[in-house]
PDB file of N, CA and C in Angstrom:
ATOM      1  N   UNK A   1     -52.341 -14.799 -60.396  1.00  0.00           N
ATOM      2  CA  UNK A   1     -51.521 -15.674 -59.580  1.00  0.00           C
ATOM      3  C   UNK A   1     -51.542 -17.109 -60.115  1.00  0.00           C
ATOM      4  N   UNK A   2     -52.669 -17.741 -60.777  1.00  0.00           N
ATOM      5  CA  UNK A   2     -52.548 -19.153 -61.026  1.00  0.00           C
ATOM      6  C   UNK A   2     -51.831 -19.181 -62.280  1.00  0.00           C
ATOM      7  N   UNK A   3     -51.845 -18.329 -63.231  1.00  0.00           N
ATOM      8  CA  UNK A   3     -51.153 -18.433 -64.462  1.00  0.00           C
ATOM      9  C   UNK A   3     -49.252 -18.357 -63.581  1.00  0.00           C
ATOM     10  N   UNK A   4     -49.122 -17.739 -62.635  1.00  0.00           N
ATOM     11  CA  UNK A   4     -48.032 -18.024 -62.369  1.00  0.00           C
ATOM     12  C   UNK A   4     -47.547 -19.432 -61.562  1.00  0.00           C
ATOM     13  N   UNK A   5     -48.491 -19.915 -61.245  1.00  0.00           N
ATOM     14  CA  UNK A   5     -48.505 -21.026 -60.367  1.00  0.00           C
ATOM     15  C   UNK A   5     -48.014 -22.350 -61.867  1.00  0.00           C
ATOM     16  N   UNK A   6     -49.344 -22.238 -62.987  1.00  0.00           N
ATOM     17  CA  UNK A   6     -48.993 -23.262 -63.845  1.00  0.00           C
ATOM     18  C   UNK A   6     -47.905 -23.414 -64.833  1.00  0.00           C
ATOM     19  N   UNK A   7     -47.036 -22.022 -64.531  1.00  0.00           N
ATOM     20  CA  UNK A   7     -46.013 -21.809 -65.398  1.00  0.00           C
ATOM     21  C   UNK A   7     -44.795 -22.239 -64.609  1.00  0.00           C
ATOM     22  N   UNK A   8     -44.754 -22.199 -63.183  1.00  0.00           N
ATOM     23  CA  UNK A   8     -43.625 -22.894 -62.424  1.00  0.00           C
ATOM     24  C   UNK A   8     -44.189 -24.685 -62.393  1.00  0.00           C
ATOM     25  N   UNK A   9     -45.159 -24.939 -62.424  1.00  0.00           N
ATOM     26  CA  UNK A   9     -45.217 -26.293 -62.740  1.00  0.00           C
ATOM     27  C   UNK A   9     -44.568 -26.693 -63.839  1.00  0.00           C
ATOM     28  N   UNK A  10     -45.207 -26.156 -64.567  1.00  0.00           N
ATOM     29  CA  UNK A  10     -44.768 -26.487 -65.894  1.00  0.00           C
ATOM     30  C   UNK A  10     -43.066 -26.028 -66.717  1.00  0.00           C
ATOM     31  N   UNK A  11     -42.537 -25.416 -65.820  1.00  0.00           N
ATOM     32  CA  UNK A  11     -41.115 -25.362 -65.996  1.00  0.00           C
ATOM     33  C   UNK A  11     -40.599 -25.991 -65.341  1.00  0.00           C
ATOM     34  N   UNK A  12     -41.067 -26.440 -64.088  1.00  0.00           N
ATOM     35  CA  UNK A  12     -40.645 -27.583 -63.082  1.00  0.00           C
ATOM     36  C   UNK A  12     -40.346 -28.760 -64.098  1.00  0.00           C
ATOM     37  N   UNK A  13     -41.691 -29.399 -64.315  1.00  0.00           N
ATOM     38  CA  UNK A  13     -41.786 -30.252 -65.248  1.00  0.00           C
ATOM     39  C   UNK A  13     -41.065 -30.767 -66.245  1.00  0.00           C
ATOM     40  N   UNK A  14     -40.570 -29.220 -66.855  1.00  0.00           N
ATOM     41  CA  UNK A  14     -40.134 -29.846 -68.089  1.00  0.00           C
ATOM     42  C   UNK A  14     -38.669 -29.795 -67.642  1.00  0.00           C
ATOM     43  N   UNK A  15     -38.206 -29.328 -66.462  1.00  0.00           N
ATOM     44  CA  UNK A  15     -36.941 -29.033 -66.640  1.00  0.00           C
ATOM     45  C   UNK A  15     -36.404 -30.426 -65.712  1.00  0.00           C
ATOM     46  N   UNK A  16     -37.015 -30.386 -64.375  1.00  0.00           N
ATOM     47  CA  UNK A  16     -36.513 -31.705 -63.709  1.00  0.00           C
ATOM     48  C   UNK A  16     -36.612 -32.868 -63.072  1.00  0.00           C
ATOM     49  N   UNK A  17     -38.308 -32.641 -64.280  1.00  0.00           N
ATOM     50  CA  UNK A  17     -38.951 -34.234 -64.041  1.00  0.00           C
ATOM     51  C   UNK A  17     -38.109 -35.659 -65.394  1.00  0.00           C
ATOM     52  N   UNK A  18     -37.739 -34.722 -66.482  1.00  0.00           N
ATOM     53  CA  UNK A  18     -36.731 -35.546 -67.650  1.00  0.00           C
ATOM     54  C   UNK A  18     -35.363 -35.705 -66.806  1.00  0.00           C
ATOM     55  N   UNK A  19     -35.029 -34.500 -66.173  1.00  0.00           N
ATOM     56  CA  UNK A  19     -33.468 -34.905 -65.800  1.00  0.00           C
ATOM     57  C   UNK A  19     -33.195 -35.795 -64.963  1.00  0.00           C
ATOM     58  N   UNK A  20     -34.485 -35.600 -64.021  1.00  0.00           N
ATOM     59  CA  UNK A  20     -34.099 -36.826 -62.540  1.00  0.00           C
ATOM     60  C   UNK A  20     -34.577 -38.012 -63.370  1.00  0.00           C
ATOM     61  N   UNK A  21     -35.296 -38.106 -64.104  1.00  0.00           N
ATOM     62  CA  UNK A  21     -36.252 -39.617 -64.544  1.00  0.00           C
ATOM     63  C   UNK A  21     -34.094 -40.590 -65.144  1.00  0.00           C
ATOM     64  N   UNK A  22     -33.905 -39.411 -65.869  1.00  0.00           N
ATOM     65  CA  UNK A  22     -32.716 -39.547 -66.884  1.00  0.00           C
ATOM     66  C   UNK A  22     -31.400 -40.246 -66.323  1.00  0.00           C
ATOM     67  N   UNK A  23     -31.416 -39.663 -64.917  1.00  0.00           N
ATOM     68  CA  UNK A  23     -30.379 -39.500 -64.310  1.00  0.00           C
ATOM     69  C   UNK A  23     -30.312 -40.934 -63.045  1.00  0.00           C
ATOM     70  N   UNK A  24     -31.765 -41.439 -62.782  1.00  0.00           N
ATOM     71  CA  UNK A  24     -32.113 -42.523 -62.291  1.00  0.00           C
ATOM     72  C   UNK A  24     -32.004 -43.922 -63.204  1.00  0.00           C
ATOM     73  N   UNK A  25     -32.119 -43.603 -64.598  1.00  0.00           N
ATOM     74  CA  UNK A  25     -31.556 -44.490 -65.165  1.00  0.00           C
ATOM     75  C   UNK A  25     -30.461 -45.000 -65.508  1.00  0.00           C
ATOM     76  N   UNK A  26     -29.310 -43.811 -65.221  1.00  0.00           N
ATOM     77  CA  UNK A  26     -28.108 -44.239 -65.285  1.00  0.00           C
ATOM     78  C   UNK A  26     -27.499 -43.204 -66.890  1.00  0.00           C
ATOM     79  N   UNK A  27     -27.876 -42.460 -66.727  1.00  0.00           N
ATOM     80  CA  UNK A  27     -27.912 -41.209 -68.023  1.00  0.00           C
ATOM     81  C   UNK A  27     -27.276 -40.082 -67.345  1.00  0.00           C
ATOM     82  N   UNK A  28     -26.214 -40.039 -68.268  1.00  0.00           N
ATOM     83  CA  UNK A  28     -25.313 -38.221 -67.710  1.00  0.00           C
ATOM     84  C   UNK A  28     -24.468 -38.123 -68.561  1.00  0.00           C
ATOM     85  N   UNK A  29     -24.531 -36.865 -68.522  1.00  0.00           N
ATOM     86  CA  UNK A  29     -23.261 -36.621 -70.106  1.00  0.00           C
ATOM     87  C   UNK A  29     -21.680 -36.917 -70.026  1.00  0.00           C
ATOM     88  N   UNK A  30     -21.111 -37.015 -70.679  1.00  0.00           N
ATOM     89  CA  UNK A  30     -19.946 -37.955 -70.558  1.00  0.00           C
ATOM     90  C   UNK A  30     -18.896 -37.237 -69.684  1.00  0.00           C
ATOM     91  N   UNK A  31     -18.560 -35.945 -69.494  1.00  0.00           N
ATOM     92  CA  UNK A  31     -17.881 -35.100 -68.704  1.00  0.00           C
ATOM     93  C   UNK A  31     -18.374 -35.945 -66.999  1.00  0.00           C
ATOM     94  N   UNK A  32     -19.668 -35.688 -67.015  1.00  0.00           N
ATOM     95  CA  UNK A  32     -20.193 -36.412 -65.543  1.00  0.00           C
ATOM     96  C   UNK A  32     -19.858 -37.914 -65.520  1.00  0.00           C
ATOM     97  N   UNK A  33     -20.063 -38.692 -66.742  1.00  0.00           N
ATOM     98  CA  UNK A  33     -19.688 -40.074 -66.481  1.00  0.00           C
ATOM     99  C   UNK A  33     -18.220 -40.652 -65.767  1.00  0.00           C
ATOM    100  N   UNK A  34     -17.493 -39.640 -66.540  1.00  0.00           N
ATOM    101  CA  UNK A  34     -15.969 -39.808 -66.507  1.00  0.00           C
ATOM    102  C   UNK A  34     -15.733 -39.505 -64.840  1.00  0.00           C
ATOM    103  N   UNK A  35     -16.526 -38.363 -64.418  1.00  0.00           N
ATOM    104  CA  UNK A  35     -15.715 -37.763 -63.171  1.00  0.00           C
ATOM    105  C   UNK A  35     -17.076 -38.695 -61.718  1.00  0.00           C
ATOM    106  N   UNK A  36     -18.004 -39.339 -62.088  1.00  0.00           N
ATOM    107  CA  UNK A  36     -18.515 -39.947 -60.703  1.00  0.00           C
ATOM    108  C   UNK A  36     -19.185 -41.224 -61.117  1.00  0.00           C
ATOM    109  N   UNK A  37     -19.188 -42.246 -60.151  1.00  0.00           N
ATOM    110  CA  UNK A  37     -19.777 -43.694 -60.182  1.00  0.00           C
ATOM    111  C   UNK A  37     -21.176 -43.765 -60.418  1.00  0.00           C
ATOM    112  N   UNK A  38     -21.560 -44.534 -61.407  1.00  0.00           N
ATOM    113  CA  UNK A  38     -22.806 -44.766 -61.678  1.00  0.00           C
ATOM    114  C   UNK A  38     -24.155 -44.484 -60.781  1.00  0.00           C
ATOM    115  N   UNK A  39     -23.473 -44.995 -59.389  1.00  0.00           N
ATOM    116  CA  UNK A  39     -24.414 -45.053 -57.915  1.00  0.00           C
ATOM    117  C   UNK A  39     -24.713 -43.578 -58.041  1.00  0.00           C
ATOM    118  N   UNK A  40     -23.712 -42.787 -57.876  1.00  0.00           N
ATOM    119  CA  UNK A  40     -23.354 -41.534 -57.847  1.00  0.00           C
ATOM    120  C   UNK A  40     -25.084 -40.632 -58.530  1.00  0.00           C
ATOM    121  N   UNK A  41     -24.632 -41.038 -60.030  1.00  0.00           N
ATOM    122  CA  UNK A  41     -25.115 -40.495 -60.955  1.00  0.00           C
ATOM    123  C   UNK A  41     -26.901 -40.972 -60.523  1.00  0.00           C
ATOM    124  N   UNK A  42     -27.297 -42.287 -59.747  1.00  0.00           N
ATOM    125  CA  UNK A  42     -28.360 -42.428 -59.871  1.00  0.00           C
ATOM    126  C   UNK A  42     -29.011 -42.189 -58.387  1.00  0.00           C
ATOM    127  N   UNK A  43     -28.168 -41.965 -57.087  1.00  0.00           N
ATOM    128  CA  UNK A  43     -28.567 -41.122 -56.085  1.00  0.00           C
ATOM    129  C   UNK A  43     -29.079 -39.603 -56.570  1.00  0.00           C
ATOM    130  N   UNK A  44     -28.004 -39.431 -56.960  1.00  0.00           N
ATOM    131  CA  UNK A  44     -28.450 -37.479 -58.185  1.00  0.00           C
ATOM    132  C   UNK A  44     -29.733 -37.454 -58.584  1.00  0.00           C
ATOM    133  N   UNK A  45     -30.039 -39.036 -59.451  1.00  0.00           N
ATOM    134  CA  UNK A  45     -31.491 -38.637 -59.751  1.00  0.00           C
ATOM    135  C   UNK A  45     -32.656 -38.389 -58.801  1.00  0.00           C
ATOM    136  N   UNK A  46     -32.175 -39.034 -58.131  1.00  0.00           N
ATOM    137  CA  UNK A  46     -33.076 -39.586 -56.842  1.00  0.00           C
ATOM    138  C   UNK A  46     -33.573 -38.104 -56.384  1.00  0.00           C
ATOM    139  N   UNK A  47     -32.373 -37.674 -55.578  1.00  0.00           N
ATOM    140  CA  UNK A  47     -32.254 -36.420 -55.396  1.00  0.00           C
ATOM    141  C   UNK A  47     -33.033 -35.133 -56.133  1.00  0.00           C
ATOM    142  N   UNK A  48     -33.082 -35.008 -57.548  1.00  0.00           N
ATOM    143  CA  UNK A  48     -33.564 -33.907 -58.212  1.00  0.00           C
ATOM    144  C   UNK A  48     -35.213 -34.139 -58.395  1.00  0.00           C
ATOM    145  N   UNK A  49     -35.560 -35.649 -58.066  1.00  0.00           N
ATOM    146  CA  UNK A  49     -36.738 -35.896 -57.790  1.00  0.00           C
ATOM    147  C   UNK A  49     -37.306 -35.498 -56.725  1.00  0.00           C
ATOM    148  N   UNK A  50     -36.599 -35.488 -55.452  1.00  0.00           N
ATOM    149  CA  UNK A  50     -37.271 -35.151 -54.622  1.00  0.00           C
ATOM    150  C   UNK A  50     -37.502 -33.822 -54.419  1.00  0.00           C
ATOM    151  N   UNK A  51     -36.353 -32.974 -55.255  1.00  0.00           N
ATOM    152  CA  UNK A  51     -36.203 -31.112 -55.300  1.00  0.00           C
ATOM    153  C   UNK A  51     -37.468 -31.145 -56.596  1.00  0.00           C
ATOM    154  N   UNK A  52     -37.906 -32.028 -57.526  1.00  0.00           N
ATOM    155  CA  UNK A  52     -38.975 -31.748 -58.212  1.00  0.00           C
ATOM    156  C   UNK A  52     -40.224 -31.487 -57.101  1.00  0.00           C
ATOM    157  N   UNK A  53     -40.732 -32.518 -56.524  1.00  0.00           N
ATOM    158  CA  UNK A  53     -41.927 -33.039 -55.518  1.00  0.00           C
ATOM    159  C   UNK A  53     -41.581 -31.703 -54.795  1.00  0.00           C
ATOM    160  N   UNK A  54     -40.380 -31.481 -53.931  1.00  0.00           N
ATOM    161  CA  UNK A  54     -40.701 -30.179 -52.949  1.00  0.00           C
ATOM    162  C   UNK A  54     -40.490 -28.654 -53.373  1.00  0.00           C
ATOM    163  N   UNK A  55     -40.351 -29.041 -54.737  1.00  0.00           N
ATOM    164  CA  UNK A  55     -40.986 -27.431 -55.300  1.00  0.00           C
ATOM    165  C   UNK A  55     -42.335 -27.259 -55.969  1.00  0.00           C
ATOM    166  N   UNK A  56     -42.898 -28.066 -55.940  1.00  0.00           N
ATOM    167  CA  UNK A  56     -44.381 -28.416 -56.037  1.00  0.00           C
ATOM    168  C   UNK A  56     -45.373 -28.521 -55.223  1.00  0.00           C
ATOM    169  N   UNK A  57     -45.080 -28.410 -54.191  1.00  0.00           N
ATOM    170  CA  UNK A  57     -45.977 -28.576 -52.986  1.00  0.00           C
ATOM    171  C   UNK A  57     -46.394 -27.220 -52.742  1.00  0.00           C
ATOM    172  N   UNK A  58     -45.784 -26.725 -52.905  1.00  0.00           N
ATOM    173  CA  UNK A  58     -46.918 -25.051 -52.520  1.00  0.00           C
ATOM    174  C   UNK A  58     -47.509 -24.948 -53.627  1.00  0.00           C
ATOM    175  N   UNK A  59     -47.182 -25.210 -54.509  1.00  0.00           N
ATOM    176  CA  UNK A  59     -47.924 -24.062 -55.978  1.00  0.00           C
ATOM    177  C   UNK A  59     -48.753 -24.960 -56.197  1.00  0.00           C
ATOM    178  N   UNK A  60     -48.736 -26.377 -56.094  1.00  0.00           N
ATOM    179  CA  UNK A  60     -50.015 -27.060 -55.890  1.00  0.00           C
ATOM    180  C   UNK A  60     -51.214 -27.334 -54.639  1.00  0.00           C
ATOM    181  N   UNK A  61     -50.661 -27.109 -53.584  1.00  0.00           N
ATOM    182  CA  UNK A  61     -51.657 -26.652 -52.602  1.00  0.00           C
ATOM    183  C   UNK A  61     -51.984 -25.165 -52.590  1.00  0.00           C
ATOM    184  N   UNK A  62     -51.712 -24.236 -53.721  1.00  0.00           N
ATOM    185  CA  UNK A  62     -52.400 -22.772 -53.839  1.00  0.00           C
ATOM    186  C   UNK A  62     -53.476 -23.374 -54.851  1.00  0.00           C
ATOM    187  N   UNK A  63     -53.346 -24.114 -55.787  1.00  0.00           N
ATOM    188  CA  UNK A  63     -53.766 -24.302 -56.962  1.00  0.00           C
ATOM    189  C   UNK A  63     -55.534 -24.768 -56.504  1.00  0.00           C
ATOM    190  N   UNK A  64     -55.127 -26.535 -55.471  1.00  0.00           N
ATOM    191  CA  UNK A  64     -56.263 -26.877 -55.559  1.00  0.00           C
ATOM    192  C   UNK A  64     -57.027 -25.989 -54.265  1.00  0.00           C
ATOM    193  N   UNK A  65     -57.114 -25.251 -53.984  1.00  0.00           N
ATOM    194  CA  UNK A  65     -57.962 -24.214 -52.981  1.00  0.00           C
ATOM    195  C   UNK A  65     -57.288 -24.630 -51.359  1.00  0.00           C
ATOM    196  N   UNK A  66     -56.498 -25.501 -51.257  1.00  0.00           N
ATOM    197  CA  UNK A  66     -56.296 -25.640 -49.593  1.00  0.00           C
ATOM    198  C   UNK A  66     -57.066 -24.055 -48.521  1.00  0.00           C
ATOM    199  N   UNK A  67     -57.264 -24.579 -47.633  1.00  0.00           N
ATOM    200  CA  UNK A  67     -57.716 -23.400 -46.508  1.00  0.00           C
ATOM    201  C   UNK A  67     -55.903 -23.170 -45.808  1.00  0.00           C
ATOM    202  N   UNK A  68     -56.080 -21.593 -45.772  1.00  0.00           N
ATOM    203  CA  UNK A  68     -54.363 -21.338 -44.997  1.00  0.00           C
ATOM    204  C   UNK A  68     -54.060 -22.533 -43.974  1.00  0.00           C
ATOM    205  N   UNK A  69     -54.480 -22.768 -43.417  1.00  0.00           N
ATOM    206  CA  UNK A  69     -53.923 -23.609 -41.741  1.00  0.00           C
ATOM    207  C   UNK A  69     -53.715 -24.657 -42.181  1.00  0.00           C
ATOM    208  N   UNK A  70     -54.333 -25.560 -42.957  1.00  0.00           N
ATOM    209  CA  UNK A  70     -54.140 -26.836 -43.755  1.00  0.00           C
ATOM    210  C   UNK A  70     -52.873 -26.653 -44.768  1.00  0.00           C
ATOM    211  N   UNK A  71     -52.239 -25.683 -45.207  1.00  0.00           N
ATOM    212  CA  UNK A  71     -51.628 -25.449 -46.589  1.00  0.00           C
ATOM    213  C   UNK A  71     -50.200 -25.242 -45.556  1.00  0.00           C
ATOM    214  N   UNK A  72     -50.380 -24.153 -44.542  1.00  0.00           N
ATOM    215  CA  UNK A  72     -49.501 -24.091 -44.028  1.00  0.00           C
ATOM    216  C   UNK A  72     -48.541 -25.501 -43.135  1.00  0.00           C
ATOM    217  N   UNK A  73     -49.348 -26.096 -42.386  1.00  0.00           N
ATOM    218  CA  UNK A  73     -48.942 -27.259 -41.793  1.00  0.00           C
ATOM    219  C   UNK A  73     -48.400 -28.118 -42.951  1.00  0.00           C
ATOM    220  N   UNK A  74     -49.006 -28.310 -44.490  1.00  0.00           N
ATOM    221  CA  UNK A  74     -48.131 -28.839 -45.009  1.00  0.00           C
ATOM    222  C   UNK A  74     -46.809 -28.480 -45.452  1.00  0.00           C
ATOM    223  N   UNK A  75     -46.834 -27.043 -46.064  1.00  0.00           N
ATOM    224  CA  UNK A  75     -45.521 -26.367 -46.301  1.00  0.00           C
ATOM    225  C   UNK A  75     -44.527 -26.711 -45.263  1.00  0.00           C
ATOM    226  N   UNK A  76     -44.462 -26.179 -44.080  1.00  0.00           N
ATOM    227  CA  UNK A  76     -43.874 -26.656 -42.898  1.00  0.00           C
ATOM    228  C   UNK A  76     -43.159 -27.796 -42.991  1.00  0.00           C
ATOM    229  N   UNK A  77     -44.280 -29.052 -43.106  1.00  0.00           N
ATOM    230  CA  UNK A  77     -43.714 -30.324 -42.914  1.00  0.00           C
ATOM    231  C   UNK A  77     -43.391 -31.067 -44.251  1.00  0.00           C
ATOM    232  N   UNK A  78     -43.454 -30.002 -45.247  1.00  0.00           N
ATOM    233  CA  UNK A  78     -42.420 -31.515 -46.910  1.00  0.00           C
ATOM    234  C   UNK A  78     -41.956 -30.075 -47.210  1.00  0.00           C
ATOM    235  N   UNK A  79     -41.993 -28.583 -47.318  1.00  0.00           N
ATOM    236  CA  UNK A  79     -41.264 -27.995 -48.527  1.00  0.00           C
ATOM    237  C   UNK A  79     -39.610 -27.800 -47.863  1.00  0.00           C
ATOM    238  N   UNK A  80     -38.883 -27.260 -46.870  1.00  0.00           N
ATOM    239  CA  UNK A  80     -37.838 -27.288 -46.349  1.00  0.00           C
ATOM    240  C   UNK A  80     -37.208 -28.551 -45.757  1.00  0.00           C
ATOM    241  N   UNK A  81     -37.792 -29.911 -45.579  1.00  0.00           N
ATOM    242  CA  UNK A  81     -37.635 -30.877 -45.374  1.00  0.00           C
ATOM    243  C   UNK A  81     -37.034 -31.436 -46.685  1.00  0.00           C
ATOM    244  N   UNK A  82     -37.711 -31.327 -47.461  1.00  0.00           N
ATOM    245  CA  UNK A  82     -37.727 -32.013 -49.372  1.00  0.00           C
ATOM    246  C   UNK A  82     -36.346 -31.374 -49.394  1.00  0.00           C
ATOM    247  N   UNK A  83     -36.574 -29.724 -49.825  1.00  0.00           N
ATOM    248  CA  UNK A  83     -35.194 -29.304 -49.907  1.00  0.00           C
ATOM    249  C   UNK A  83     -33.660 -29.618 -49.052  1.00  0.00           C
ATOM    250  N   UNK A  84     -34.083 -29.898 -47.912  1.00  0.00           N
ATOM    251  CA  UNK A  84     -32.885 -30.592 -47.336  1.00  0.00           C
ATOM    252  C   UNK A  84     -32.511 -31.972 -47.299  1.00  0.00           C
ATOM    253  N   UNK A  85     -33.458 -32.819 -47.720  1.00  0.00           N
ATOM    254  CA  UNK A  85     -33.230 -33.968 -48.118  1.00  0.00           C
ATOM    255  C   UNK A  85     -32.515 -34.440 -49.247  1.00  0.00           C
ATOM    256  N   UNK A  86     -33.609 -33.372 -50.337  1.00  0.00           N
ATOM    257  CA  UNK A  86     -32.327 -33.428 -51.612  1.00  0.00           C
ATOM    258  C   UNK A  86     -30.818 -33.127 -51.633  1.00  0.00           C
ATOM    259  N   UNK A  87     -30.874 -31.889 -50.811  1.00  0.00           N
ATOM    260  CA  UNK A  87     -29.324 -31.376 -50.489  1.00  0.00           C
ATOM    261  C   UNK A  87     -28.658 -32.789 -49.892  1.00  0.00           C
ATOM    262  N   UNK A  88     -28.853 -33.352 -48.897  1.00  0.00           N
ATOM    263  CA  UNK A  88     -28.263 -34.775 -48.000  1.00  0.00           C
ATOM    264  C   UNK A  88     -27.976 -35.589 -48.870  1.00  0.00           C
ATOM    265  N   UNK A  89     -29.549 -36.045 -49.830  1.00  0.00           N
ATOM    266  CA  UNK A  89     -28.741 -37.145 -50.944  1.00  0.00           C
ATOM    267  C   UNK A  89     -27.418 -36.648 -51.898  1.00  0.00           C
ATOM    268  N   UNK A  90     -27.533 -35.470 -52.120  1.00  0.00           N
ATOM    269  CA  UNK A  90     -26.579 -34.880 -53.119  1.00  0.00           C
ATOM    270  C   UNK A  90     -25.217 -35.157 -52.366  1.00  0.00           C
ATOM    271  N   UNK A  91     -24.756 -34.488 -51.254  1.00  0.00           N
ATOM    272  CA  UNK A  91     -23.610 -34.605 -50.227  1.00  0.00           C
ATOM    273  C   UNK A  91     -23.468 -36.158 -49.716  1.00  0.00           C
ATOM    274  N   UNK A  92     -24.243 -36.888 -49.538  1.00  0.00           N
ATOM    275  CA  UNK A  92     -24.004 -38.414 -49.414  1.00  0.00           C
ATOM    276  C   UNK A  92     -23.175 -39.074 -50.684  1.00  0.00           C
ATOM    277  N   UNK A  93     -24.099 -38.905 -51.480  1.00  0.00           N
ATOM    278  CA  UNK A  93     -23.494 -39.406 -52.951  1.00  0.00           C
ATOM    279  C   UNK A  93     -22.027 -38.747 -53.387  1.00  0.00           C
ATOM    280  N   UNK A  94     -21.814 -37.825 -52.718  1.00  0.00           N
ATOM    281  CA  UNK A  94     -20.873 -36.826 -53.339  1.00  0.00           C
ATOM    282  C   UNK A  94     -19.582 -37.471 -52.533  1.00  0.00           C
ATOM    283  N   UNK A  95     -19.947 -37.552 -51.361  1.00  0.00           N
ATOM    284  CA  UNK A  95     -18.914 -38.249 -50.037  1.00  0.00           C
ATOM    285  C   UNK A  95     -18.585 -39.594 -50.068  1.00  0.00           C
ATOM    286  N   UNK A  96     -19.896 -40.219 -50.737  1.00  0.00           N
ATOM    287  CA  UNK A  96     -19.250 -41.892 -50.767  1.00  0.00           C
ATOM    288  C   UNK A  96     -18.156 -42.138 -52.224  1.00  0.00           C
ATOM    289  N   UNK A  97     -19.083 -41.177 -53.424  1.00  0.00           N
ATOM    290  CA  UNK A  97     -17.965 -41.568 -54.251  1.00  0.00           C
ATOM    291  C   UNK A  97     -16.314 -40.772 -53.895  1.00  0.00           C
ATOM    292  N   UNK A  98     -16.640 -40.129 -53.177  1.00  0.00           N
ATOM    293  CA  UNK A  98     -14.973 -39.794 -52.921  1.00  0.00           C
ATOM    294  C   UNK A  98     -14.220 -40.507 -51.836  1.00  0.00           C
ATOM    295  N   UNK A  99     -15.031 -40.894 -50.996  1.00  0.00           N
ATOM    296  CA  UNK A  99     -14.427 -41.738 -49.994  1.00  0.00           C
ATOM    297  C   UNK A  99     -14.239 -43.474 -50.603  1.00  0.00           C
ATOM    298  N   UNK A 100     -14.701 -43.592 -51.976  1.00  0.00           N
ATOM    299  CA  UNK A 100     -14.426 -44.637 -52.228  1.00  0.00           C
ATOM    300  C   UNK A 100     -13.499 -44.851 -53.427  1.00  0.00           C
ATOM    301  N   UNK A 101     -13.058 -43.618 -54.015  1.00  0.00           N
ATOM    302  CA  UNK A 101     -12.135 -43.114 -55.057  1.00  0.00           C
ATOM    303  C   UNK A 101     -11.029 -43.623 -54.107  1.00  0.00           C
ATOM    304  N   UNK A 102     -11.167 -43.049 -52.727  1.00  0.00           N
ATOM    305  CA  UNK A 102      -9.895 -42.917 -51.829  1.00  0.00           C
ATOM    306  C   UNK A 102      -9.404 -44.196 -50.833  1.00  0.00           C
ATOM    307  N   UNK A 103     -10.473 -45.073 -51.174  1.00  0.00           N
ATOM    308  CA  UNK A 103     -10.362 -46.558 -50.685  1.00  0.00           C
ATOM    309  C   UNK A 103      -9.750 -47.422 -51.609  1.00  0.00           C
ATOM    310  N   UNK A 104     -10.108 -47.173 -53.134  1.00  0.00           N
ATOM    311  CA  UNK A 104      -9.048 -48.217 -54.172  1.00  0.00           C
ATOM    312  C   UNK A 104      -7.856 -48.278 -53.825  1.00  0.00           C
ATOM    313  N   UNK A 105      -7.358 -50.017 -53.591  1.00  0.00           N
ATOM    314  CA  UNK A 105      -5.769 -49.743 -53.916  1.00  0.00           C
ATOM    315  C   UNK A 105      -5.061 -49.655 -54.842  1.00  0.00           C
ATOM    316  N   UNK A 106      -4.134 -48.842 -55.083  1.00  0.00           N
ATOM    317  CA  UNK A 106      -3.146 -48.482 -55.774  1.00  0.00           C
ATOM    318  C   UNK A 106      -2.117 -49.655 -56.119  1.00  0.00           C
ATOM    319  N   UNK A 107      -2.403 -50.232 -57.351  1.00  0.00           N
ATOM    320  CA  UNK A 107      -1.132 -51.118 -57.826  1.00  0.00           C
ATOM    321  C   UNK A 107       0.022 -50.906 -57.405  1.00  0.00           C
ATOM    322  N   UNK A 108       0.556 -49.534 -57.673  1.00  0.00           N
ATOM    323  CA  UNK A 108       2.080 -49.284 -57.726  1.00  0.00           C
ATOM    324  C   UNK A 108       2.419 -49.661 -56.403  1.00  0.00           C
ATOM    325  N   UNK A 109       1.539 -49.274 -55.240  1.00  0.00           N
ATOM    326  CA  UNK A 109       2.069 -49.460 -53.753  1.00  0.00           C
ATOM    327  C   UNK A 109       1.654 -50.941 -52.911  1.00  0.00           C
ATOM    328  N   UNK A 110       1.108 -52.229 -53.576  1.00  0.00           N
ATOM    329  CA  UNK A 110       0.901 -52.666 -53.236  1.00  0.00           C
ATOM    330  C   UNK A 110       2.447 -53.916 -53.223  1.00  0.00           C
ATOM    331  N   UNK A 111       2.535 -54.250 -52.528  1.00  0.00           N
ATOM    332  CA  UNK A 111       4.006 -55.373 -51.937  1.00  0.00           C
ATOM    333  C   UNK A 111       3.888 -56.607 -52.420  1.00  0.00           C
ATOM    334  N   UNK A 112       4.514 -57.506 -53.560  1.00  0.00           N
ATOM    335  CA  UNK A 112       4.631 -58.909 -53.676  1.00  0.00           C
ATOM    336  C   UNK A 112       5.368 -59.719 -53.220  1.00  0.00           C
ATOM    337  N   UNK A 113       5.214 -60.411 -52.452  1.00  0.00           N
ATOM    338  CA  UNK A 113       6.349 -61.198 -51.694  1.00  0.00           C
ATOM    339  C   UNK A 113       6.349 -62.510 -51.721  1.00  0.00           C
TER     340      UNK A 113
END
């Protein structure tokens, strides 16, 4: 079981502790640059950070010995929390840059008088 525990860390790790770090700096491949606002791109990171941290919380409270009742009360209170938090930042970010795509005015329709 722990060899499976340090192998989801460690794919955790490598997979979306670089992307969120990446993605908080203002880093995304140009397909993503083109289609969402910088903010966008660095809520995202935010976000995949926190889906890093709450997929880590169990396999690291199996790791360092927690007692069940202690391990459980934490699972409870950060691993489905984390995951829905990340989901919220993702849909926030996702909603403001479109609600603010949809707030620019439009040259062509604007009136000179």
């Amino acid at each position: 079981m722990a060899v499976f525990l340090w192998c989801w860390i460690g794919l955790f790790t490598a997979v979306l502790l670089p992307l969120g770090i990446a993605m908080l700096r203002g880093w995304a491949p140009k397909r993503a640059r083109a289609r969402w606002s910088p903010a966008r791109i660095r809520v995202q990171g935010v976000s995949v950070l926190v889906l890093y941290v709450g997929g880590l919380v169990r396999a690291v409270a199996d790791l360092v010995g927690m007692s069940r009742e202690a391990a459980d009360i934490l699972l409870f209170g950060t691993g489905p929390h984390l995951v829905f938090l990340s989901l919220g930042l993702q849909g926030g970010a996702a909603l403001s840059d479109w609600f603010g795509r949809r707030t620019v005015e439009d040259p062509r329709c604007s009136r000179a008088e």
